[in-house]
PDB file of N, CA and C in Angstrom:
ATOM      1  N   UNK A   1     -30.710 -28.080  11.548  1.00  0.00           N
ATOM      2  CA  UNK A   1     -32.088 -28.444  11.829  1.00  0.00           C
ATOM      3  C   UNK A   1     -33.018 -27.862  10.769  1.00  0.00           C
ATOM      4  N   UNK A   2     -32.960 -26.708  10.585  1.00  0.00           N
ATOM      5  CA  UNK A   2     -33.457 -25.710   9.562  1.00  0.00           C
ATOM      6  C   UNK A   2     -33.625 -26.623   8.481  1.00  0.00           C
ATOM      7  N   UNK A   3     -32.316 -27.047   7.633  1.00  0.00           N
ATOM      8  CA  UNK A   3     -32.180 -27.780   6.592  1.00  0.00           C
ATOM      9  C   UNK A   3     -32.696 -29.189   6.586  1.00  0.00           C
ATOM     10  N   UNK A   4     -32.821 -29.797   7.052  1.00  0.00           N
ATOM     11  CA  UNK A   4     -33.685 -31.243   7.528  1.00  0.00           C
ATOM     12  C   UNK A   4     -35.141 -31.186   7.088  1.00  0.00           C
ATOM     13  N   UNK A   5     -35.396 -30.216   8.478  1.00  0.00           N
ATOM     14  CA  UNK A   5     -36.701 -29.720   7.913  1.00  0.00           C
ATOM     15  C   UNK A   5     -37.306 -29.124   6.274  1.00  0.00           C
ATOM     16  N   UNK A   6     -36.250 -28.433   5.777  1.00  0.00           N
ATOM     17  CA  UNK A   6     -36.501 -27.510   4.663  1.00  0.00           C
ATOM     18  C   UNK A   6     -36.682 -29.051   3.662  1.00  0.00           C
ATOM     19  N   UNK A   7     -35.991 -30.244   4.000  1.00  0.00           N
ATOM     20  CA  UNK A   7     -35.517 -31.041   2.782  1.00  0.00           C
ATOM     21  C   UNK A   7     -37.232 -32.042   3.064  1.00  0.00           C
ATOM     22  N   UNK A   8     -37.749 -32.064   4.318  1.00  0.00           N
ATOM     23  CA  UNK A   8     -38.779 -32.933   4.554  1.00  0.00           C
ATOM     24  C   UNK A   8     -40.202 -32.340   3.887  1.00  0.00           C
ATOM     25  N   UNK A   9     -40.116 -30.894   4.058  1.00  0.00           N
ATOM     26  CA  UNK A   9     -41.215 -30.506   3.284  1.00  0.00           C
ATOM     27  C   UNK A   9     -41.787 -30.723   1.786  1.00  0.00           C
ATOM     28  N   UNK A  10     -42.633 -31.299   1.064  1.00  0.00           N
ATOM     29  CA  UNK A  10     -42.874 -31.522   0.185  1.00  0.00           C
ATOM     30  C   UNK A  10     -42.820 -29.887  -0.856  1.00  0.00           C
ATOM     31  N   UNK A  11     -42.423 -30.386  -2.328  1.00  0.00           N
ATOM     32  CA  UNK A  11     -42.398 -28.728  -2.788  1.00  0.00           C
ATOM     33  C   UNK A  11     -43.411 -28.327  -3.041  1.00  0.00           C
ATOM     34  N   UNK A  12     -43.473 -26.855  -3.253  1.00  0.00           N
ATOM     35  CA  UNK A  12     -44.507 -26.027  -3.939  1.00  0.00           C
ATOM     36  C   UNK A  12     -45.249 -26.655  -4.441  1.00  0.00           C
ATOM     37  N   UNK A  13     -46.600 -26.488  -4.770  1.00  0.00           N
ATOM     38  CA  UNK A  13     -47.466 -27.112  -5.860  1.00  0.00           C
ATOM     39  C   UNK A  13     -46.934 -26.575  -7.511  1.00  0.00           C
ATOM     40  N   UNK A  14     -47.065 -26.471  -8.155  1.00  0.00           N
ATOM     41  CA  UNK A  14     -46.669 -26.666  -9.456  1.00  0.00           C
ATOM     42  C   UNK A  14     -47.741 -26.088 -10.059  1.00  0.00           C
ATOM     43  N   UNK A  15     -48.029 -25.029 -10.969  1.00  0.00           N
ATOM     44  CA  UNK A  15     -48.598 -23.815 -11.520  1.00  0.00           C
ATOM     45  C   UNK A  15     -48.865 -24.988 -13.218  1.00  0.00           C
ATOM     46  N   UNK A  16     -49.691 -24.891 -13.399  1.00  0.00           N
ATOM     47  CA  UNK A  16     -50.216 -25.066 -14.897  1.00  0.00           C
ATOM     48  C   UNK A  16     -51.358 -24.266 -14.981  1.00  0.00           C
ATOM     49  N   UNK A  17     -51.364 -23.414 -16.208  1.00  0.00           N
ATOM     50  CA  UNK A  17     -52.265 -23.005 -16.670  1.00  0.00           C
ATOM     51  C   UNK A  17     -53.860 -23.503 -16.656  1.00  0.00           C
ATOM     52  N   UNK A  18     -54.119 -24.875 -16.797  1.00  0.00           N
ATOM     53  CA  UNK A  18     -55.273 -25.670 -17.104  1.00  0.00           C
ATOM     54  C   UNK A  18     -55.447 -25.332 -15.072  1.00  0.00           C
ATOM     55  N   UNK A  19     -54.709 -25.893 -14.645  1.00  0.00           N
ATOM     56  CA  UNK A  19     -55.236 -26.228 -13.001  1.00  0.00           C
ATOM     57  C   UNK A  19     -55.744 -24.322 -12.495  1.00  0.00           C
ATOM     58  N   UNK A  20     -54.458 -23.677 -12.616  1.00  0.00           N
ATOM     59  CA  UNK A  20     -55.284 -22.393 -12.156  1.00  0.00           C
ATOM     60  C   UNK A  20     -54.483 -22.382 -10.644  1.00  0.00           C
ATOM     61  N   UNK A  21     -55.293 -22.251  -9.916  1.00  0.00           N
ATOM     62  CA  UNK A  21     -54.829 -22.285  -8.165  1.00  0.00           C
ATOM     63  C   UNK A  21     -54.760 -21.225  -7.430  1.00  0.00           C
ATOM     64  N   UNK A  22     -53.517 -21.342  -6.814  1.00  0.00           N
ATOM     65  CA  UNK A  22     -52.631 -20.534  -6.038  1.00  0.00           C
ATOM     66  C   UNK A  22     -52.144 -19.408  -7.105  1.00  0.00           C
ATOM     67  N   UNK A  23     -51.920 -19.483  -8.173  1.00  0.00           N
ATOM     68  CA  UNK A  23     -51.375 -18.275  -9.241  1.00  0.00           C
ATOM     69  C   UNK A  23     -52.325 -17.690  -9.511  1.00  0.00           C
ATOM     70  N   UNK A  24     -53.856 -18.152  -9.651  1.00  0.00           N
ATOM     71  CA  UNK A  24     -54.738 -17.182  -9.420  1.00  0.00           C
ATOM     72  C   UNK A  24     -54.604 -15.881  -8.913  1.00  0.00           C
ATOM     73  N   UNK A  25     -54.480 -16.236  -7.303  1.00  0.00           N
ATOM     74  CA  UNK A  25     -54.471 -15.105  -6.300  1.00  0.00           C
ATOM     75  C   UNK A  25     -53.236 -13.935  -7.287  1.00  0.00           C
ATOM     76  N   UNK A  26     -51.964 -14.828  -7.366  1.00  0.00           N
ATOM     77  CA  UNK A  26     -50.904 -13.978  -7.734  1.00  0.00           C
ATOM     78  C   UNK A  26     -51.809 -13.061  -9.061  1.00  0.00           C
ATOM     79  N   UNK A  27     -52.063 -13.760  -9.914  1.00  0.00           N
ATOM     80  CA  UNK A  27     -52.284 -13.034 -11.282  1.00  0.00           C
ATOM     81  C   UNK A  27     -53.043 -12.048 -10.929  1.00  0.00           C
ATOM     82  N   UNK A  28     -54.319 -11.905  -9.831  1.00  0.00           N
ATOM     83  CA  UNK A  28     -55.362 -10.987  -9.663  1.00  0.00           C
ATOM     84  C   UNK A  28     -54.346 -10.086  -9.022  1.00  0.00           C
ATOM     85  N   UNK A  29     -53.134  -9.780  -8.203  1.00  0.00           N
ATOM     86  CA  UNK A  29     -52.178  -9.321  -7.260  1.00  0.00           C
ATOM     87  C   UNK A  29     -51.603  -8.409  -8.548  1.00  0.00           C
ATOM     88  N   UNK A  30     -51.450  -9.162  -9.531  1.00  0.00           N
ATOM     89  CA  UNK A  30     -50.393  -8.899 -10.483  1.00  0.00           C
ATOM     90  C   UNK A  30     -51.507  -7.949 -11.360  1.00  0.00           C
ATOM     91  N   UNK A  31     -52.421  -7.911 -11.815  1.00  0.00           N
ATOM     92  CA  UNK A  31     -53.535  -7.612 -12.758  1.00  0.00           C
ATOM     93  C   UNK A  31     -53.707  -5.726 -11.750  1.00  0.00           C
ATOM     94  N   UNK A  32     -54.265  -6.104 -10.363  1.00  0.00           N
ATOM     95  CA  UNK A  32     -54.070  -4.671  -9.274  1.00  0.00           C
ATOM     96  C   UNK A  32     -53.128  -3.644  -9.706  1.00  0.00           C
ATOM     97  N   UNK A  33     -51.444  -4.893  -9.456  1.00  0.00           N
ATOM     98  CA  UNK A  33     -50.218  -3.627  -9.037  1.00  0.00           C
ATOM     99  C   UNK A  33     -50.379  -2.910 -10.216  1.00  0.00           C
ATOM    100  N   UNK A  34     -50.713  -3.527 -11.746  1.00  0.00           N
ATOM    101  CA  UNK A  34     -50.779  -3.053 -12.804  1.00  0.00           C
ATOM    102  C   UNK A  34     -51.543  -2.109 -13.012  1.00  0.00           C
ATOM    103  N   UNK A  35     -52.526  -1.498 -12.605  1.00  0.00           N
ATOM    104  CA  UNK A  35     -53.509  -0.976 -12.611  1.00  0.00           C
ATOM    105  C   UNK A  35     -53.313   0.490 -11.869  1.00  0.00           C
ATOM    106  N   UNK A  36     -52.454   0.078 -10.712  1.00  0.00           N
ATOM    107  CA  UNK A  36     -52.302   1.290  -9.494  1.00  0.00           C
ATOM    108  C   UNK A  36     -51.162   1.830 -10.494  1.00  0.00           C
ATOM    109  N   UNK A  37     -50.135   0.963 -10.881  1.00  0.00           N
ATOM    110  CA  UNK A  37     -48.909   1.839 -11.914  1.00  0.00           C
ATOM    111  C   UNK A  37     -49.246   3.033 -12.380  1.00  0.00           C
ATOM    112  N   UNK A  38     -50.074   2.102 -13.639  1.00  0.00           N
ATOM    113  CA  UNK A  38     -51.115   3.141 -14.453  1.00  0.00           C
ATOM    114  C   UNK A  38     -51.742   4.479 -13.617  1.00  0.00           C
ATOM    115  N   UNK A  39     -52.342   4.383 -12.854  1.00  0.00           N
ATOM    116  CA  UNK A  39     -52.663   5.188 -12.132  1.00  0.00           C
ATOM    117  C   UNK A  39     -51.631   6.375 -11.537  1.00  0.00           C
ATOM    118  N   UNK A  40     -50.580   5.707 -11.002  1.00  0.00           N
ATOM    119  CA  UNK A  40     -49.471   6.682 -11.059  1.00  0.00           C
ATOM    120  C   UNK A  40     -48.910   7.411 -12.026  1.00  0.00           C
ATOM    121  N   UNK A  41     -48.673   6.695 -12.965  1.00  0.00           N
ATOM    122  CA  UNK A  41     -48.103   7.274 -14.252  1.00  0.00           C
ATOM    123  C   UNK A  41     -49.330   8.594 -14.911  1.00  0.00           C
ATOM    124  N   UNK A  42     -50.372   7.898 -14.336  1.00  0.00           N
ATOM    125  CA  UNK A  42     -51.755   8.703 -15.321  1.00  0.00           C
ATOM    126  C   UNK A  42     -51.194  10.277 -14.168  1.00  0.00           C
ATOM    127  N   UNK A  43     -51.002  10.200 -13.076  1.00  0.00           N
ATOM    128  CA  UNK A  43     -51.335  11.194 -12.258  1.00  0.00           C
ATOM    129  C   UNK A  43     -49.834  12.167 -11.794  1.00  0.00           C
ATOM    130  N   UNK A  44     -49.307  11.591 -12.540  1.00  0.00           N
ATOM    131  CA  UNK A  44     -47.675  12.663 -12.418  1.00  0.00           C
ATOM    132  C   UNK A  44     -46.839  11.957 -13.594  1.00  0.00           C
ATOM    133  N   UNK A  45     -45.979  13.052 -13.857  1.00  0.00           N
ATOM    134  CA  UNK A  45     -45.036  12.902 -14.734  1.00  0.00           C
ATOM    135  C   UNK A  45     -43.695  12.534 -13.812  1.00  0.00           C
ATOM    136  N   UNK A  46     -42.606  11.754 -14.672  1.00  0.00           N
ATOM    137  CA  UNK A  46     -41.632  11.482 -13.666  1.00  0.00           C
ATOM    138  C   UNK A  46     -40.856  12.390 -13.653  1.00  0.00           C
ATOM    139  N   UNK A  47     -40.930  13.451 -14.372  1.00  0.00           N
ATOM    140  CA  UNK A  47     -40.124  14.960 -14.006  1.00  0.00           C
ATOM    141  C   UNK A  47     -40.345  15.880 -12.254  1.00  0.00           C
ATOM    142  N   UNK A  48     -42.102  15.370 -12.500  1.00  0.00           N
ATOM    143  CA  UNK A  48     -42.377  15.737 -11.166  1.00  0.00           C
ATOM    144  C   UNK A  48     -42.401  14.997 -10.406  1.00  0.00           C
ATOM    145  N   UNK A  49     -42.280  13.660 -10.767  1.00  0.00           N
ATOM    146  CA  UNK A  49     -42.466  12.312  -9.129  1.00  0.00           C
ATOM    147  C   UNK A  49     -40.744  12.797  -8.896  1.00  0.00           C
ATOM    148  N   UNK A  50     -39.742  12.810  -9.651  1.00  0.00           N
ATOM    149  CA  UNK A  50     -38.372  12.443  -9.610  1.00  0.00           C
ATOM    150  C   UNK A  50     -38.181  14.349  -8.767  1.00  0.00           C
ATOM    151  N   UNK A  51     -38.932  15.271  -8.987  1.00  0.00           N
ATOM    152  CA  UNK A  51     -38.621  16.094  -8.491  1.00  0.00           C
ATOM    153  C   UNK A  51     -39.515  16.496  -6.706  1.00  0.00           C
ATOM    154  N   UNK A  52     -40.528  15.635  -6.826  1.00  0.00           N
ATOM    155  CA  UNK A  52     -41.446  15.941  -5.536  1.00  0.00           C
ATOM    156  C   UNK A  52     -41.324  14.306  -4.667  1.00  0.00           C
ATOM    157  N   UNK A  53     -40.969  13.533  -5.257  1.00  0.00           N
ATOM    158  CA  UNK A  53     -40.720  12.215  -4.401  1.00  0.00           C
ATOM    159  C   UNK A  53     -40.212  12.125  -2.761  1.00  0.00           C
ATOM    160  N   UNK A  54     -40.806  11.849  -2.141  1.00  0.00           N
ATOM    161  CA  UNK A  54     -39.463  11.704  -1.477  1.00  0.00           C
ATOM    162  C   UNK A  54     -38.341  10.811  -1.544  1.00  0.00           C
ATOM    163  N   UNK A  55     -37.365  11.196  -0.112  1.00  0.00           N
ATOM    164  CA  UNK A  55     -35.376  10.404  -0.757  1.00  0.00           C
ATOM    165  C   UNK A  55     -35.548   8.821  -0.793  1.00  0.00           C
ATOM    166  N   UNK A  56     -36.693   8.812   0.095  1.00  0.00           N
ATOM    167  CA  UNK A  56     -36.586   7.494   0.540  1.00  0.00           C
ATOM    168  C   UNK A  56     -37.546   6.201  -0.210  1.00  0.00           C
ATOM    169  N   UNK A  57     -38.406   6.733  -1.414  1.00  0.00           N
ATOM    170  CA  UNK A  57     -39.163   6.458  -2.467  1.00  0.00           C
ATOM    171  C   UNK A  57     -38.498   6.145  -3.762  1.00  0.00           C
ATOM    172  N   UNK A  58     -37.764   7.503  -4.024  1.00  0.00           N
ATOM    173  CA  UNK A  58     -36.884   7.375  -5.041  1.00  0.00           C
ATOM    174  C   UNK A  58     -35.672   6.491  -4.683  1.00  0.00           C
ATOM    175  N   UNK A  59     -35.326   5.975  -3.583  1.00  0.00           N
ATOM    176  CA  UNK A  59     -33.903   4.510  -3.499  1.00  0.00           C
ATOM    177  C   UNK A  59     -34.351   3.890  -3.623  1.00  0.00           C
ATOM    178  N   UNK A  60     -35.757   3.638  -2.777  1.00  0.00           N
ATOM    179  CA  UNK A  60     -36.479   2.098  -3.525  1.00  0.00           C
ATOM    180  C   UNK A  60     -36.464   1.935  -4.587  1.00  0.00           C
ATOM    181  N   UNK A  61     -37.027   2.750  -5.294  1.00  0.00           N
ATOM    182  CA  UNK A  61     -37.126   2.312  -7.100  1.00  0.00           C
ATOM    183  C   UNK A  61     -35.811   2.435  -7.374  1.00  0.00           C
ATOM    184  N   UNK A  62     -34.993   3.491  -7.477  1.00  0.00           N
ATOM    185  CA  UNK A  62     -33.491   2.846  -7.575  1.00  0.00           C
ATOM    186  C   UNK A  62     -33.003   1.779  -7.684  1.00  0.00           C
ATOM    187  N   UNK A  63     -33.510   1.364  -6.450  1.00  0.00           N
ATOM    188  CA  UNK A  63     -32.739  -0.144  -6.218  1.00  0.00           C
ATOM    189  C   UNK A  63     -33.193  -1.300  -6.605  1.00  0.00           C
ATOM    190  N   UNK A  64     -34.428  -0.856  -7.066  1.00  0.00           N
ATOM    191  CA  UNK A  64     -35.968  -1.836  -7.383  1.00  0.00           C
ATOM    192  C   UNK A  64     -35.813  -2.033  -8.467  1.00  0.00           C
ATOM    193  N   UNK A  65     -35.640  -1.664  -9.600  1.00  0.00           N
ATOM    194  CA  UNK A  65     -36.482  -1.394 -10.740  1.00  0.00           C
ATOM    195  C   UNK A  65     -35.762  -2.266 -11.862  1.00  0.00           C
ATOM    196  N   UNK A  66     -34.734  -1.922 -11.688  1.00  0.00           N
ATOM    197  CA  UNK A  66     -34.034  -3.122 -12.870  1.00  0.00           C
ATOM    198  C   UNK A  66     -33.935  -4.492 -12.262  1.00  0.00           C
ATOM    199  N   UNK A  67     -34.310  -5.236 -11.496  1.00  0.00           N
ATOM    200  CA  UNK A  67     -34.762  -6.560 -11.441  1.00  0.00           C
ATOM    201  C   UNK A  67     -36.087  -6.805 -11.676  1.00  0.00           C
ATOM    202  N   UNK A  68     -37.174  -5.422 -11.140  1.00  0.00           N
ATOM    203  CA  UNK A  68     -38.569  -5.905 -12.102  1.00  0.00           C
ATOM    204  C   UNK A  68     -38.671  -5.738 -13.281  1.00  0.00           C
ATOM    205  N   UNK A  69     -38.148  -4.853 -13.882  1.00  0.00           N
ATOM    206  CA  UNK A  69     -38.170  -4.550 -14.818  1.00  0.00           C
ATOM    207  C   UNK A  69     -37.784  -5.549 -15.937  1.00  0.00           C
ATOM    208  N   UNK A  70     -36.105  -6.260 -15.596  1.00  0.00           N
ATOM    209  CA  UNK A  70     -36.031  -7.445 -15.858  1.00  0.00           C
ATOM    210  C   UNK A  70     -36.683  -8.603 -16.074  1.00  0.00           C
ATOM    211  N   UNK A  71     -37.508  -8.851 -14.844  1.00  0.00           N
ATOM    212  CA  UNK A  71     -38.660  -9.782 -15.004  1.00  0.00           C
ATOM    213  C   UNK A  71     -39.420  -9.166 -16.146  1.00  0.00           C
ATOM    214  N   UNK A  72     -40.303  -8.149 -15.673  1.00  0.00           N
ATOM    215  CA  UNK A  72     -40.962  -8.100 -16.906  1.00  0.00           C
ATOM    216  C   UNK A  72     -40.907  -7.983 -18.037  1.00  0.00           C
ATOM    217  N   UNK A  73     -39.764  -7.370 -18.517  1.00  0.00           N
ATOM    218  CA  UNK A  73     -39.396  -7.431 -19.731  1.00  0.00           C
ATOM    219  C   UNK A  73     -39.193  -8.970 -20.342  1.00  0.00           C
ATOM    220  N   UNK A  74     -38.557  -9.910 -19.759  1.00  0.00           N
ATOM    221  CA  UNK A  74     -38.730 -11.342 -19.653  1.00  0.00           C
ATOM    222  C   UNK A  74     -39.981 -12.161 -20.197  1.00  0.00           C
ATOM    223  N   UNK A  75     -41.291 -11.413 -19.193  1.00  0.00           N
ATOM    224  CA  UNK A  75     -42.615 -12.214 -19.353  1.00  0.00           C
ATOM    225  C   UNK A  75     -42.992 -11.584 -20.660  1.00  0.00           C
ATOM    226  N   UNK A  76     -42.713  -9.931 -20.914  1.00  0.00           N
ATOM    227  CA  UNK A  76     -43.286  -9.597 -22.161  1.00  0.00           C
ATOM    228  C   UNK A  76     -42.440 -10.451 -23.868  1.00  0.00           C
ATOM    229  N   UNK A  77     -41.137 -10.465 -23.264  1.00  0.00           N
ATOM    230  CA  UNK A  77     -40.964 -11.157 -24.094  1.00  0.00           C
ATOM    231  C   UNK A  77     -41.594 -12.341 -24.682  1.00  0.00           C
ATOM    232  N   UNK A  78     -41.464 -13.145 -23.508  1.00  0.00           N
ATOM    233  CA  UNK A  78     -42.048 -14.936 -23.751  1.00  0.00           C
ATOM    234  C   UNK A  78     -43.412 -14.502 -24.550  1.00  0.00           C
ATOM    235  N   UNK A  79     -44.449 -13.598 -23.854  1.00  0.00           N
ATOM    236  CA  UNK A  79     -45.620 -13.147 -24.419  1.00  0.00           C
ATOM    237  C   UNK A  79     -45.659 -13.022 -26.324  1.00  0.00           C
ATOM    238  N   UNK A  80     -44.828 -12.016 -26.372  1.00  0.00           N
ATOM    239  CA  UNK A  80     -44.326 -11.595 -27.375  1.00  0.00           C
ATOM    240  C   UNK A  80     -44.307 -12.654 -28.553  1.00  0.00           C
ATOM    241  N   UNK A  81     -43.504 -13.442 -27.919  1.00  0.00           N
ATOM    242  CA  UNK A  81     -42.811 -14.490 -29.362  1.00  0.00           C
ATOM    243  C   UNK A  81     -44.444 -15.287 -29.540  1.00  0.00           C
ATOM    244  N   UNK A  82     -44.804 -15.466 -27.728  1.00  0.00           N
ATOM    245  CA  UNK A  82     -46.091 -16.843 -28.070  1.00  0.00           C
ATOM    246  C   UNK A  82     -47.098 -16.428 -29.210  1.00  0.00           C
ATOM    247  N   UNK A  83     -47.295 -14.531 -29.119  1.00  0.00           N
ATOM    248  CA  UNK A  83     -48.351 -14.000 -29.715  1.00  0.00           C
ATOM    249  C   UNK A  83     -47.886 -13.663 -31.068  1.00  0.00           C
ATOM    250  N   UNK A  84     -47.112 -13.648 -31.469  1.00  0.00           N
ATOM    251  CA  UNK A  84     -46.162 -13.409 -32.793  1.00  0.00           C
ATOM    252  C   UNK A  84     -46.868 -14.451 -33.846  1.00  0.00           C
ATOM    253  N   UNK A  85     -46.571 -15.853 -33.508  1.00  0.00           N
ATOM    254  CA  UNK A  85     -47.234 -16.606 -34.481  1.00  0.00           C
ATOM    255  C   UNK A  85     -47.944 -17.233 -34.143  1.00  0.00           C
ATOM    256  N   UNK A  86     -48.451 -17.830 -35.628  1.00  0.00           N
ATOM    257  CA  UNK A  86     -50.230 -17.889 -36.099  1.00  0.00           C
ATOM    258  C   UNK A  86     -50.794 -18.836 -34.999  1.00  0.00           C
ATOM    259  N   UNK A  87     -51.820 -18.490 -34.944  1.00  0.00           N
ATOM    260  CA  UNK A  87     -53.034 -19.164 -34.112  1.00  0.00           C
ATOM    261  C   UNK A  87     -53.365 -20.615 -34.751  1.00  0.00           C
ATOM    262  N   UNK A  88     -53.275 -21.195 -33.233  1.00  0.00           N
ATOM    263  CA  UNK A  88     -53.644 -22.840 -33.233  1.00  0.00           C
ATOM    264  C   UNK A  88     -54.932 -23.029 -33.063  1.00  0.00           C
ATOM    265  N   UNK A  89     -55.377 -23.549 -33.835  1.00  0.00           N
ATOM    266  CA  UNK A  89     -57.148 -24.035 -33.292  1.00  0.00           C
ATOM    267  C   UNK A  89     -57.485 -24.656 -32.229  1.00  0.00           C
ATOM    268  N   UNK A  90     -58.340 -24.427 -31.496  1.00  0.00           N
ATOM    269  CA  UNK A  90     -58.775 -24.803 -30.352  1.00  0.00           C
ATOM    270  C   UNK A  90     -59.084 -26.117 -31.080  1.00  0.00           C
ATOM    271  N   UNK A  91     -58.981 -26.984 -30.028  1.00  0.00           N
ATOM    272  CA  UNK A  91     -58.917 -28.479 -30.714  1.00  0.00           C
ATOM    273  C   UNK A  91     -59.585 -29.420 -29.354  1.00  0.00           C
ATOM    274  N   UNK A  92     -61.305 -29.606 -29.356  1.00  0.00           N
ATOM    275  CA  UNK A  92     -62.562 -29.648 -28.825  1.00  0.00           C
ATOM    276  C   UNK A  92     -63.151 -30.448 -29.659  1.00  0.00           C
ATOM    277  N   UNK A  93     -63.163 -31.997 -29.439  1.00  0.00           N
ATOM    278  CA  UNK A  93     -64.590 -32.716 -30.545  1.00  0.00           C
ATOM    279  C   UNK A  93     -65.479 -32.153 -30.363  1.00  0.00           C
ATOM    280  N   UNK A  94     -66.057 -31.998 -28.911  1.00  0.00           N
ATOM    281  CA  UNK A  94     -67.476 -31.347 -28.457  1.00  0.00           C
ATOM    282  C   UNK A  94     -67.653 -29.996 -29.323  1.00  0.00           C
ATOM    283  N   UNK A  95     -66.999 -29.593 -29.726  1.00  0.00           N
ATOM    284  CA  UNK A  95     -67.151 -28.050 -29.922  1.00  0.00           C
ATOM    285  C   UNK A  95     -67.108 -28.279 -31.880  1.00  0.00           C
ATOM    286  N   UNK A  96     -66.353 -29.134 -32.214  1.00  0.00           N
ATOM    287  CA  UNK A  96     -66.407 -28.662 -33.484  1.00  0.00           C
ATOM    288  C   UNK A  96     -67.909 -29.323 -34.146  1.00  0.00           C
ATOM    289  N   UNK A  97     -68.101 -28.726 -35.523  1.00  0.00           N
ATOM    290  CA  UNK A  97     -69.158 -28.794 -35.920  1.00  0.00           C
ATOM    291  C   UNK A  97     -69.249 -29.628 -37.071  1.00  0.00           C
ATOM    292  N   UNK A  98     -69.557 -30.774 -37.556  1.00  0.00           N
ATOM    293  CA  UNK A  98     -69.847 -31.072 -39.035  1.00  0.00           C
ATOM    294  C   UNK A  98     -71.045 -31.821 -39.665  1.00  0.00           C
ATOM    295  N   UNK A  99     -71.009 -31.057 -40.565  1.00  0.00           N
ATOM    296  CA  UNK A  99     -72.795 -31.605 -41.368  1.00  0.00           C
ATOM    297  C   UNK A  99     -72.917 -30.162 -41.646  1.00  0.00           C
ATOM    298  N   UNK A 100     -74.656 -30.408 -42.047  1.00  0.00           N
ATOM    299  CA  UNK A 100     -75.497 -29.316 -41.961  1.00  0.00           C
ATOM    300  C   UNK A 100     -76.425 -28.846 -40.696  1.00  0.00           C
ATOM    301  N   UNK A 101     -76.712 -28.222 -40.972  1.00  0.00           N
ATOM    302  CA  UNK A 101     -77.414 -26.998 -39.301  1.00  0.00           C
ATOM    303  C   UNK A 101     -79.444 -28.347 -39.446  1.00  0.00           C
ATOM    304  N   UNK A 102     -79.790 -28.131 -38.837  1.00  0.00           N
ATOM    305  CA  UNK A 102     -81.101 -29.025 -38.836  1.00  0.00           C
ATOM    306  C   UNK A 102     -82.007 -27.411 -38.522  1.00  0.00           C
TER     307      UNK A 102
END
């Protein structure tokens, strides 16, 4: 029944950059966790998180960390290569300019 159902539902909406959306929310989610990291990192060393943590903090990340990490290393990559080479011109009739200024 489960599966019937699962197959009748139409999919996900579909993420493009230009539309925005629903990845919004995520990116502002994503832009936060980034922020609180920092914040952690700013406010202990992992000599002392790894020594004052508790057991049950330190398995999470244990168990956590090399699949995000994965990911992110992933997105920084893709980032990486996109920002590597040269810049495309924004390409806008409205915007470009030709003649002289009046």
């Amino acid at each position: 029944m489960l599966t019937m159902l699962a197959l009748a539902l139409p999919p996900p909406p579909v993420y493009t950059r230009a539309e925005g959306g629903c990845m919004d929310d995520l990116a502002e989610q994503f832009l936060d966790l980034i922020h609180k990291l920092e914040e952690v990192r700013d406010a202990v060393t992992p000599e002392r998180a790894h020594a004052e943590f508790d057991e049950t903090t330190l398995q999470v990340f244990w168990k956590k960390w090399p699949s995000l990490s994965a990911w992110a290393g992933s997105l920084w990559r893709m980032l990486s290569e996109e920002l590597a080479g040269p810049a495309t011109p924004y390409r806008d009739a409205e915007q470009d300019e030709v003649g002289g200024s009046e």
